[in-house]
Protein backbone atom coordinates (compact mmCIF):
# COMPACT_ATOMS: atom_id res chain seq x y z
CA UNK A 1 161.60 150.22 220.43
CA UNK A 2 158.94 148.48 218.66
CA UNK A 3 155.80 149.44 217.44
CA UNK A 4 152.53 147.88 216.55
CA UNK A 5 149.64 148.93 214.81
CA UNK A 6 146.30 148.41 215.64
CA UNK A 7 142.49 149.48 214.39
CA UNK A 8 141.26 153.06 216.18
CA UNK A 9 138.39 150.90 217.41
CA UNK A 10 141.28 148.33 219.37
CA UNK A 11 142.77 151.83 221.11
CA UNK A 12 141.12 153.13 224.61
CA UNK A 13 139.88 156.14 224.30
CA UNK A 14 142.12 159.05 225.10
CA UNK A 15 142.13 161.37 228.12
CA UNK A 16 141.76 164.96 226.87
CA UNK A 17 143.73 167.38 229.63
CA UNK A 18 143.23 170.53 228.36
CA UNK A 19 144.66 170.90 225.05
CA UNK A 20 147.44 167.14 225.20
CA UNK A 21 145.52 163.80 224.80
CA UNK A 22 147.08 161.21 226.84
CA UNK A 23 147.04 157.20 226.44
CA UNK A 24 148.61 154.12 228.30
CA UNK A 25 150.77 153.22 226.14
CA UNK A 26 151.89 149.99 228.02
CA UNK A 27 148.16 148.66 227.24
CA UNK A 28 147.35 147.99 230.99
CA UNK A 29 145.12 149.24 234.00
CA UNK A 30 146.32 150.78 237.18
CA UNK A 31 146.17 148.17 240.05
CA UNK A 32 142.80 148.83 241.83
CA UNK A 33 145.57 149.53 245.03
CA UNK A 34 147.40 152.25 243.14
CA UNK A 35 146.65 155.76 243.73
CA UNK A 36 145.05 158.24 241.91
CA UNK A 37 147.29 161.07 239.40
CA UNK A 38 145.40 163.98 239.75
CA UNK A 39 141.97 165.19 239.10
CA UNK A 40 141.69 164.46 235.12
CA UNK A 41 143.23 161.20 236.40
CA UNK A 42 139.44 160.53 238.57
CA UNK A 43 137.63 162.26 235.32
CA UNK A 44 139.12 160.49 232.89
CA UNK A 45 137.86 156.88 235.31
CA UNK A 46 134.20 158.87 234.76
CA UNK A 47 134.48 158.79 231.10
CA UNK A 48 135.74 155.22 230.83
CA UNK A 49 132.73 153.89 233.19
CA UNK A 50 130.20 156.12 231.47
CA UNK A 51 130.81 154.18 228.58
CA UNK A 52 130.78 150.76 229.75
CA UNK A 53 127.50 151.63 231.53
CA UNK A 54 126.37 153.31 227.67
CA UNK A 55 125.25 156.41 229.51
CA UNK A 56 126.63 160.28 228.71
CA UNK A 57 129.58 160.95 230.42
CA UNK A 58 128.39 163.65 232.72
CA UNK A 59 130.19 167.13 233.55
CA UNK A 60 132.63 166.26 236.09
CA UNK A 61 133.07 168.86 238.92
CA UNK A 62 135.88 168.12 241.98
CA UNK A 63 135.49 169.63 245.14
CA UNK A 64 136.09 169.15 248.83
CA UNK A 65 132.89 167.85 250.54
CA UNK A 66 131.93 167.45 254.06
CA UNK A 67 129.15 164.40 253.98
CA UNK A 68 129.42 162.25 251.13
CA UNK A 69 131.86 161.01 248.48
CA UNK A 70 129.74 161.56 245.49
CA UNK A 71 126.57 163.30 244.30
CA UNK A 72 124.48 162.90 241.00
CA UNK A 73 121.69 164.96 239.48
CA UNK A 74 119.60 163.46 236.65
CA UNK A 75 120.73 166.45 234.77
CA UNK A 76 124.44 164.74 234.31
CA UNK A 77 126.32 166.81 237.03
CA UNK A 78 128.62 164.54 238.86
CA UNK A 79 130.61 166.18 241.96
CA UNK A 80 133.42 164.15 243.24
CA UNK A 81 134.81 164.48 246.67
CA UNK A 82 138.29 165.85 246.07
CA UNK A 83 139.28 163.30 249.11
CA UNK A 84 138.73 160.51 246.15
CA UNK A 85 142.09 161.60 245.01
CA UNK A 86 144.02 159.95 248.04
CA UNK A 87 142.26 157.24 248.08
CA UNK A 88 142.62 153.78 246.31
CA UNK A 89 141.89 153.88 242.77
CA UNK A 90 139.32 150.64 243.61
CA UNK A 91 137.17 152.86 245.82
CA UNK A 92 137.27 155.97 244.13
CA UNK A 93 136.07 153.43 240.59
CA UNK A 94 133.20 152.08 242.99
CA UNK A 95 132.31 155.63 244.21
CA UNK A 96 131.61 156.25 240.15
CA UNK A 97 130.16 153.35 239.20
CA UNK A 98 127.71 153.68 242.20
CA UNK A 99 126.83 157.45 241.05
CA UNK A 100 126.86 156.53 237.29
CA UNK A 101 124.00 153.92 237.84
CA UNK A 102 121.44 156.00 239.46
CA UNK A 103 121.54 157.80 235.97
CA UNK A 104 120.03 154.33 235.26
CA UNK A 105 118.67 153.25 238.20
CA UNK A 106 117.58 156.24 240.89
CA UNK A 107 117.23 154.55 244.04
CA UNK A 108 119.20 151.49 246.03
CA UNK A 109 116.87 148.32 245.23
CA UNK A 110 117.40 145.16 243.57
CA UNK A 111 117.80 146.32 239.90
CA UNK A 112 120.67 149.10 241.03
CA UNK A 113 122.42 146.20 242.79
CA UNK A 114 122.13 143.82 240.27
CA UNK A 115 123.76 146.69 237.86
CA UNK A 116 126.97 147.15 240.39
CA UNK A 117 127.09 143.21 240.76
CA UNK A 118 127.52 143.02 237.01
CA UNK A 119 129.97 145.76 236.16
CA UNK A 120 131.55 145.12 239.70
CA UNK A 121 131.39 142.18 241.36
CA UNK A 122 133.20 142.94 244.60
CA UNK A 123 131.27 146.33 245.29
CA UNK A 124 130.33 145.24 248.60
CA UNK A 125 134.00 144.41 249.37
CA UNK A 126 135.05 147.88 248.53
CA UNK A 127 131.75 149.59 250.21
CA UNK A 128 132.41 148.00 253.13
CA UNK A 129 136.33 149.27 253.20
CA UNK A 130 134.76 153.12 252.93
CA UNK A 131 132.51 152.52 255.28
CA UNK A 132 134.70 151.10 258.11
CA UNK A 133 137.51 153.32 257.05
CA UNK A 134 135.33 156.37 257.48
CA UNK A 135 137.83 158.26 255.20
CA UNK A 136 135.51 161.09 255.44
CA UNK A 137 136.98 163.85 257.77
């Protein structure tokens, strides 16, 4: 076994599941393919976009719904469809980057795209897959 040391500010932060904090410790990302753990799994994706996007990570609530994937209120409540979690990882990231921006951005036009195109360049690509999917039951 080896082990290296590096700076607090070099670590990711950790996922906090109830009382354990867990961290990668093989340093990498899940494959936008792979699937998703569990629930703190798609939470802990909200907290790690919230800060690349600099805004407060919001309260996180999972639940089935019947329309939509996502919803957002300006108040930083963020409901997730609970059909995220079988989903590819990819989509269910674009799903929160998309309702993480309107915190910045609250409607569709050029400056919300131009946000996705820069923190996600192939947001189309994976909009597109929902849509033709239609995962939604």
């Amino acid at each position: 076994m080896e082990i290296e040391i590096v700076k607090a500010s070099d670590l990711p932060p950790p996922l906090l599941q109830e009382s354990k904090v867990r961290y990668r410790l093989d340093g990498g990302e899940d494959p936008p393919s792979a699937p998703w753990r569990d629930a703190d799994d798609l939470r802990w994706a909200v907290r790690h976009w919230a800060a690349r996007l600099n805004v407060k990570s919001p309260q996180v609530q999972v639940r089935a719904m019947t329309t939509k994937w996502a919803s957002i209120t300006s108040r930083g409540r963020l409901t997730l469809n609970a059909e995220l979690l079988g989903l590819p990882r990819g989509l269910g990231e674009y799903v929160v980057l998309h309702e993480l921006t309107h915190l910045l951005v609250p409607n569709h036009g050029l400056v919300f795209k131009l946000y996705l195109d820069a923190y996600m360049p192939d947001w189309r690509d994976r909009q597109r897959e929902l849509d033709l999917a239609d995962y939604i039951q």
